[in-house]
N, C-alpha and C. Protein backbone atom coordinates (compact mmCIF):
# COMPACT_ATOMS: atom_id res chain seq x y z
N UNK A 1 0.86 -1.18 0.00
CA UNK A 1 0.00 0.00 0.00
C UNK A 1 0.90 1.23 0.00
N UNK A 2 0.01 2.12 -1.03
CA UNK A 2 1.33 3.14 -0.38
C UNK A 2 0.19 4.45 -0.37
N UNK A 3 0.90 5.79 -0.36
CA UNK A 3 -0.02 7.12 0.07
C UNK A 3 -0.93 7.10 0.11
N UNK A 4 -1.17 7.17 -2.21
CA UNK A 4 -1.98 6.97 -2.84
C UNK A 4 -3.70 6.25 -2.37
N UNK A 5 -3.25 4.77 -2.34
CA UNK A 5 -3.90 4.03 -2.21
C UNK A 5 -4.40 4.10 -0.61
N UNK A 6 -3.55 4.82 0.91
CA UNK A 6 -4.03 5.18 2.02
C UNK A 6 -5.27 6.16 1.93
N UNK A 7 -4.82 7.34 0.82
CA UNK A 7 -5.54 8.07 1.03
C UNK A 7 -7.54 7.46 0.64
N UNK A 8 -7.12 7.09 -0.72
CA UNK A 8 -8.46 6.71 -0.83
C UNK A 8 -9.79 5.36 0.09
N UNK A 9 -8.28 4.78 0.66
CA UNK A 9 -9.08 3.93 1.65
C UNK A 9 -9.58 4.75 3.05
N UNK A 10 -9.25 5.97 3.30
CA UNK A 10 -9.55 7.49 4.08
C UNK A 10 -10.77 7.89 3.74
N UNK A 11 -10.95 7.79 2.69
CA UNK A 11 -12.30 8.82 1.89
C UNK A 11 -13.33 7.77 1.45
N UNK A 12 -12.91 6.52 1.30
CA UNK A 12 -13.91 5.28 1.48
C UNK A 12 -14.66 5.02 2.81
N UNK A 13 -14.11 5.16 3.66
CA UNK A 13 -14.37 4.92 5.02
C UNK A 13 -14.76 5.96 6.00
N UNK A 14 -14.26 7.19 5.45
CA UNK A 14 -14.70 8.71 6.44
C UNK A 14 -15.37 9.79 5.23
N UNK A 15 -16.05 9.41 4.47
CA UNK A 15 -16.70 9.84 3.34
C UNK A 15 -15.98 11.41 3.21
N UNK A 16 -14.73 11.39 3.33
CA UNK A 16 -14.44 13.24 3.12
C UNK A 16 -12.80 12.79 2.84
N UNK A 17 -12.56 14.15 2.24
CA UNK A 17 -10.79 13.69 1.95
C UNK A 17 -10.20 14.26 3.27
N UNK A 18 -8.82 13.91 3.98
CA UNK A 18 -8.09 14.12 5.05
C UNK A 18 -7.55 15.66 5.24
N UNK A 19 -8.12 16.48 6.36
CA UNK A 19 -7.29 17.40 6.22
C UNK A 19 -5.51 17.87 5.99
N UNK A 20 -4.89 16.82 6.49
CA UNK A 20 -3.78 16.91 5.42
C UNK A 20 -3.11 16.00 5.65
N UNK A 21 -1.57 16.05 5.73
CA UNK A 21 -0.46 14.64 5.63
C UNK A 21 -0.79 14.07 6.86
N UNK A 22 -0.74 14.89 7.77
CA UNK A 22 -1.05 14.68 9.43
C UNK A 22 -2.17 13.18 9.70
N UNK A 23 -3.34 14.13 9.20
CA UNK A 23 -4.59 13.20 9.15
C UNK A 23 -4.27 12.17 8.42
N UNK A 24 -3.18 11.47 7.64
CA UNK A 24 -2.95 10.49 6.64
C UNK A 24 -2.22 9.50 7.46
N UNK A 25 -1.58 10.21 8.11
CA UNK A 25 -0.74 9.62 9.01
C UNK A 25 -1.12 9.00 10.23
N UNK A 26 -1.99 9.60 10.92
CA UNK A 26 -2.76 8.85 12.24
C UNK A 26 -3.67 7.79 11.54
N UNK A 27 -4.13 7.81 10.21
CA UNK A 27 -4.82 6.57 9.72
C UNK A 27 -3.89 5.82 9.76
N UNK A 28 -2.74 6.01 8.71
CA UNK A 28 -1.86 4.64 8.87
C UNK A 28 -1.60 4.07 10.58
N UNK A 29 -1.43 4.72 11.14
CA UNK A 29 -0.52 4.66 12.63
C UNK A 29 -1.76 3.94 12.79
N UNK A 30 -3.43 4.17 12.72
CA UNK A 30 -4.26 3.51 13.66
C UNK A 30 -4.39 1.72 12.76
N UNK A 31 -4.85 2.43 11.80
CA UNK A 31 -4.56 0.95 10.36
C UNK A 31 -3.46 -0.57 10.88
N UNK A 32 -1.81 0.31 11.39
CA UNK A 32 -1.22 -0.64 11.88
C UNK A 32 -1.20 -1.40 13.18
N UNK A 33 -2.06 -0.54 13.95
CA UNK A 33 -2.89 -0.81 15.59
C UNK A 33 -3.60 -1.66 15.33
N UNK A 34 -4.46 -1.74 14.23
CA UNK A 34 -5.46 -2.86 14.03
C UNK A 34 -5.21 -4.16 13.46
N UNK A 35 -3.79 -4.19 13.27
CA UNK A 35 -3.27 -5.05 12.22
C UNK A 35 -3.42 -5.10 10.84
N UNK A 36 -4.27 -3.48 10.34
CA UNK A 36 -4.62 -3.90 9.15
C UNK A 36 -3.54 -3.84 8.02
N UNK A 37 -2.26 -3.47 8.68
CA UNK A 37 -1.23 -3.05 7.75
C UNK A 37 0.31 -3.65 8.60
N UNK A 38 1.32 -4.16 7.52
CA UNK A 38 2.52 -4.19 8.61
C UNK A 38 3.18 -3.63 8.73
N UNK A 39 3.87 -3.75 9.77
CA UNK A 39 5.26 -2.15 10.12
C UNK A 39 5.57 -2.55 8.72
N UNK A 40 6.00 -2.79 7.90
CA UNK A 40 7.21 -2.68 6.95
C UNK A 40 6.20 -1.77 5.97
N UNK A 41 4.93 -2.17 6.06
CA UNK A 41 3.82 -1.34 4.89
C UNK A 41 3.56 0.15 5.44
N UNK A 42 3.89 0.15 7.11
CA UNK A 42 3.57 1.24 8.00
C UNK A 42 4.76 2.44 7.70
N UNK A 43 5.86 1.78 7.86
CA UNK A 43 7.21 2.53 8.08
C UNK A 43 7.60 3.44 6.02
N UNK A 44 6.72 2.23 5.07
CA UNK A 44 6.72 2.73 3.99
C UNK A 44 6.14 3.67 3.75
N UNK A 45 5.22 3.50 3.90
CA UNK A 45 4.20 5.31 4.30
C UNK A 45 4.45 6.13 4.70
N UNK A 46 4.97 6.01 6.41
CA UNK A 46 5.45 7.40 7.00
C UNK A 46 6.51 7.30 6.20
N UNK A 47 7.09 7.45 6.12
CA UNK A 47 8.19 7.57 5.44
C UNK A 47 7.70 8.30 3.82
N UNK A 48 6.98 8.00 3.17
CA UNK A 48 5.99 8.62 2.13
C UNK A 48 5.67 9.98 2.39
N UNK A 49 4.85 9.93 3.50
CA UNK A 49 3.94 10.91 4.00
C UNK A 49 4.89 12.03 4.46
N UNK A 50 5.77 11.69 5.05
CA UNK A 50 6.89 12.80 5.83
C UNK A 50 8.15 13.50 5.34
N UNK A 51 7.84 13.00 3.81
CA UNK A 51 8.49 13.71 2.75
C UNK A 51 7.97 14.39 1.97
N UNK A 52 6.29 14.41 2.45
CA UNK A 52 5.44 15.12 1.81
C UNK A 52 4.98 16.22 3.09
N UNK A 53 5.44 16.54 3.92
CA UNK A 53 5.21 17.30 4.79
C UNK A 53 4.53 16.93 6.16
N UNK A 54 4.25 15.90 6.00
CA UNK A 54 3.64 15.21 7.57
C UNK A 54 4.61 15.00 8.92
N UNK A 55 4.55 14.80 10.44
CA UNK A 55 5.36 15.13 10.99
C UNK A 55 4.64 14.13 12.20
N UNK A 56 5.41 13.14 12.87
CA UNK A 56 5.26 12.78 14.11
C UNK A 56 4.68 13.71 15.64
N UNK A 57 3.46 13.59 15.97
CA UNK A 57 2.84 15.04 17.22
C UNK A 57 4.37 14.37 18.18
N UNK A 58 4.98 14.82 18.87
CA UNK A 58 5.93 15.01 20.19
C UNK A 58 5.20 14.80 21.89
């Protein structure tokens, strides 16, 4: 899976597009909580996402 394909499984499921990388990112993070994704599919993303401007909250 990668951005792309996060994002639209976002807007399938929360009928609206994500306010931004942020919001893309706590999907994946929750996605891999549920098992629905693996770290290696998880770490591919952020890693995606955080070159697109998204950022770990502190």
């Amino acid at each position: 899976m990668n951005a792309a394909q996060l994002r639209g499984k976002f807007i399938a499921l929360k009928n609206h597009e994500p306010a931004d990388m942020n919001g893309l990112l706590d999907f994946a993070r929750q996605m891999y909580l549920r098992g629905e994704i693996s770290i290696a599919e998880y770490r591919d993303i952020a890693r995606e996402l955080e070159s697109a401007g998204a950022y770990q909250p502190e």
